[in-house]
Protein backbone atom coordinates (compact mmCIF):
# COMPACT_ATOMS: atom_id res chain seq x y z
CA UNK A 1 -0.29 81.79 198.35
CA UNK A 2 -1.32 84.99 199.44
CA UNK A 3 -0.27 87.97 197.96
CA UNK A 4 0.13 92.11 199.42
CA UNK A 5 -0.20 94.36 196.88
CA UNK A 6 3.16 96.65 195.57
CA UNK A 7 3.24 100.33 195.07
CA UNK A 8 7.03 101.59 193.85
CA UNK A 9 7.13 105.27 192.93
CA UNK A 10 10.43 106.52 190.48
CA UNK A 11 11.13 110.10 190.67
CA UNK A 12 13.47 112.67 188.78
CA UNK A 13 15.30 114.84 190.12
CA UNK A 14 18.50 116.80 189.03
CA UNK A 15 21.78 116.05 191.05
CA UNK A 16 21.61 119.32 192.42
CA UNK A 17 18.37 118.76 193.92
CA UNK A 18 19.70 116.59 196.83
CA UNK A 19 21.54 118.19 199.33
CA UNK A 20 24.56 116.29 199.55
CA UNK A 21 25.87 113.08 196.97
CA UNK A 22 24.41 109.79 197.63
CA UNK A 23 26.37 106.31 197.93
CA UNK A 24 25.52 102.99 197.56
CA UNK A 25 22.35 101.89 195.54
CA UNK A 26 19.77 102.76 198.26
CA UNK A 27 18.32 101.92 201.57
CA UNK A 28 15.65 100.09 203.43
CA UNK A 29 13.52 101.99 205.76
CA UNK A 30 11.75 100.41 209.52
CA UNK A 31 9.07 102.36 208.34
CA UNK A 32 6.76 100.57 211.08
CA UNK A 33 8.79 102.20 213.42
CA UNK A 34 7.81 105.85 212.35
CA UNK A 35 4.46 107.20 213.05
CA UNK A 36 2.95 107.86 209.19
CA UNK A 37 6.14 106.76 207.41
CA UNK A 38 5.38 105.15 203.98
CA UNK A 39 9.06 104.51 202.24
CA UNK A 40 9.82 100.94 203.05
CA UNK A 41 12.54 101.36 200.55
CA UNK A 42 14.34 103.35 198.14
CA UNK A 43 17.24 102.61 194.98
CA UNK A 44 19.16 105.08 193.96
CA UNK A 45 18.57 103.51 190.44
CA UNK A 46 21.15 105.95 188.37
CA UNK A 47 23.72 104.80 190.35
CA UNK A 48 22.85 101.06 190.46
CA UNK A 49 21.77 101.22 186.91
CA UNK A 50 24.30 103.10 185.12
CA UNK A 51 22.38 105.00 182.13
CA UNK A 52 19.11 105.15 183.96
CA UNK A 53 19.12 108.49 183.73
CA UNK A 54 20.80 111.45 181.77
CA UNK A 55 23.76 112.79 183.46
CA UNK A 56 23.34 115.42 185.95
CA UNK A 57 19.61 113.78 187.08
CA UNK A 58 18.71 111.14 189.93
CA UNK A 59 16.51 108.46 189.52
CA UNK A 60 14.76 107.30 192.71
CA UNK A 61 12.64 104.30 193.03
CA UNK A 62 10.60 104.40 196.16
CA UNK A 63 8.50 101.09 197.94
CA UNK A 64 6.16 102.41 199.42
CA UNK A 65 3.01 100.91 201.74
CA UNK A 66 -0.33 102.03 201.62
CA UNK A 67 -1.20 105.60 201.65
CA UNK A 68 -4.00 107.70 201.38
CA UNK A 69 -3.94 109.84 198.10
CA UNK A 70 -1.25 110.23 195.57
CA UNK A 71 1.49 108.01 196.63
CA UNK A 72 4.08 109.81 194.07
CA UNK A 73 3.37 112.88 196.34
CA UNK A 74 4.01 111.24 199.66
CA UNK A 75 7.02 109.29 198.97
CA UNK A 76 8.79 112.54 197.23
CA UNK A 77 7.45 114.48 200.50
CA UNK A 78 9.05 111.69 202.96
CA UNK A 79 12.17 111.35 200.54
CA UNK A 80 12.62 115.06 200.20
CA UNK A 81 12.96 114.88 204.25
CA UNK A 82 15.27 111.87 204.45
CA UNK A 83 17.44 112.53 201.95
CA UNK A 84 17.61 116.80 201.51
CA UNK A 85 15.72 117.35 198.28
CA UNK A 86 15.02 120.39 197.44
CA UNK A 87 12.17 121.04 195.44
CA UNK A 88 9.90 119.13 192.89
CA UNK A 89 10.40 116.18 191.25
CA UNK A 90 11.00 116.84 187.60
CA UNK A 91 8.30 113.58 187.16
CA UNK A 92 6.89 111.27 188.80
CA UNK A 93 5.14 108.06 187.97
CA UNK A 94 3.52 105.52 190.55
CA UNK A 95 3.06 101.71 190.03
CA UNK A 96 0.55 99.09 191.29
CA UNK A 97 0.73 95.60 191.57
CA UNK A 98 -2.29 94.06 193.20
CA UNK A 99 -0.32 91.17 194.05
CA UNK A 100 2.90 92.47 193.80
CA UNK A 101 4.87 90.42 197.34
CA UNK A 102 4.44 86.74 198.43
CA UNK A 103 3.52 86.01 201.42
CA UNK A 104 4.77 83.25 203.16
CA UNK A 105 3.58 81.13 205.53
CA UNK A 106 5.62 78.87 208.28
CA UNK A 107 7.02 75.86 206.52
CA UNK A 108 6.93 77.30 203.12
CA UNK A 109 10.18 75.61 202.64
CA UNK A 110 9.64 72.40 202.76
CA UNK A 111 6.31 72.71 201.43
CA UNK A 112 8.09 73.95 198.09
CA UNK A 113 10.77 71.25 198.59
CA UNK A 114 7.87 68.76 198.62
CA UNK A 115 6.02 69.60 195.21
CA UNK A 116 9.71 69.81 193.82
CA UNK A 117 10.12 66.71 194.89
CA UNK A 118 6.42 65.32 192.97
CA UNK A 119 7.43 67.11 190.44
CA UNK A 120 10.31 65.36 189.52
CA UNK A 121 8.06 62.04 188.78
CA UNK A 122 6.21 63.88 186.21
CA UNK A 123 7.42 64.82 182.16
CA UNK A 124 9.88 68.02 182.16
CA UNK A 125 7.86 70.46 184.50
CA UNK A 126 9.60 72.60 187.43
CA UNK A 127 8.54 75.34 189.14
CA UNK A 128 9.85 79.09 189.54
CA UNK A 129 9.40 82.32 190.36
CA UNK A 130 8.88 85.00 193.40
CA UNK A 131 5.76 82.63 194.72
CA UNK A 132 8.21 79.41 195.66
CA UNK A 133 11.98 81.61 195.78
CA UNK A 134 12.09 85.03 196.88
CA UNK A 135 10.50 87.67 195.67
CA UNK A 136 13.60 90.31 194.58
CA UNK A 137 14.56 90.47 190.96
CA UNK A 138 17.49 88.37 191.68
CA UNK A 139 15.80 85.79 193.16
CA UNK A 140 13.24 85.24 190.38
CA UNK A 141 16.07 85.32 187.66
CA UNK A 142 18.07 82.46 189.96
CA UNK A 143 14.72 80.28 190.25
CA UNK A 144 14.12 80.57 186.49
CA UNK A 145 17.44 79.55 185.77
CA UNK A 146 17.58 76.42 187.86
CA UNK A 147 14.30 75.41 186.99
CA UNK A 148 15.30 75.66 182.93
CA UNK A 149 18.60 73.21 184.00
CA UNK A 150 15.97 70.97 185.88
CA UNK A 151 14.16 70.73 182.22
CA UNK A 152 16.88 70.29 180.46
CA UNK A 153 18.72 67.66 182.68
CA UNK A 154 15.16 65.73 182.37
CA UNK A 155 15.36 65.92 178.33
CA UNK A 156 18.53 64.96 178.29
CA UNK A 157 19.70 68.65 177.10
């Protein structure tokens, strides 16, 4: 499996930074569309996770591809434009995961369906995770789960 590395930035802002209220929980961007665009994404993580932040402040959590320098400082510059914030971000911190996104290659569906399938000859053993089932939060959590009932159905749990 290969693997592209992840950079997500989270900045802080207060409320009355952004120019006008945000909805919704965030946005994905067609970055590869704009010439020097690095936010692939952003969630609006106060609103999507109530008690992210104190009330009155914005929590941002920007995906962002390779850049050269600070990426806290380009995706605040590039959200700043998209989104009307007015000045700095109260903090900052940037993240890297050197293999942070799965890449997958044509037919990695049935190839995953296959060593499922060997799998179930062995002892209690299943697979999970963002390598085999998606690589979003949700879809990690879901591939855990089912893989624990595949255990437990095999123990007789």
């Amino acid at each position: 499996m290969i693997y592209y590395p992840t950079t997500t930035v989270s900045l802080a802002y207060r409320e009355d930074q952004l120019a006008t209220p945000l909805a919704g929980t965030g946005f994905v961007s067609a970055a590869e569309l704009a010439e020097g665009a690095v936010v692939r994404a952003c969630s609006y993580s106060w609103l999507k996770y109530p008690g992210r932040a104190p009330s009155g402040h914005a929590l941002l959590r920007a995906f962002v591809g390779p850049v050269d320098g600070d990426p806290a400082v380009a995706a605040h510059a590039e959200l700043a434009r998209i989104l009307g914030i007015g000045g700095s971000p109260l903090w900052s911190r940037a993240f890297t995961w050197p293999r942070g996104l799965p890449r997958y290659q044509s037919g990695h569906a049935g190839h995953v369906a296959a060593v499922r399938e060997r799998l179930a000859r062995l002892p209690p053993l299943a697979i999970a995770g963002a390598g085999f089932d998606g690589a979003g939060v949700s879809a990690c959590v879901k591939s855990g789960r089912e893989a624990a009932r595949q255990v437990l159905r095999r123990v007789g749990a």
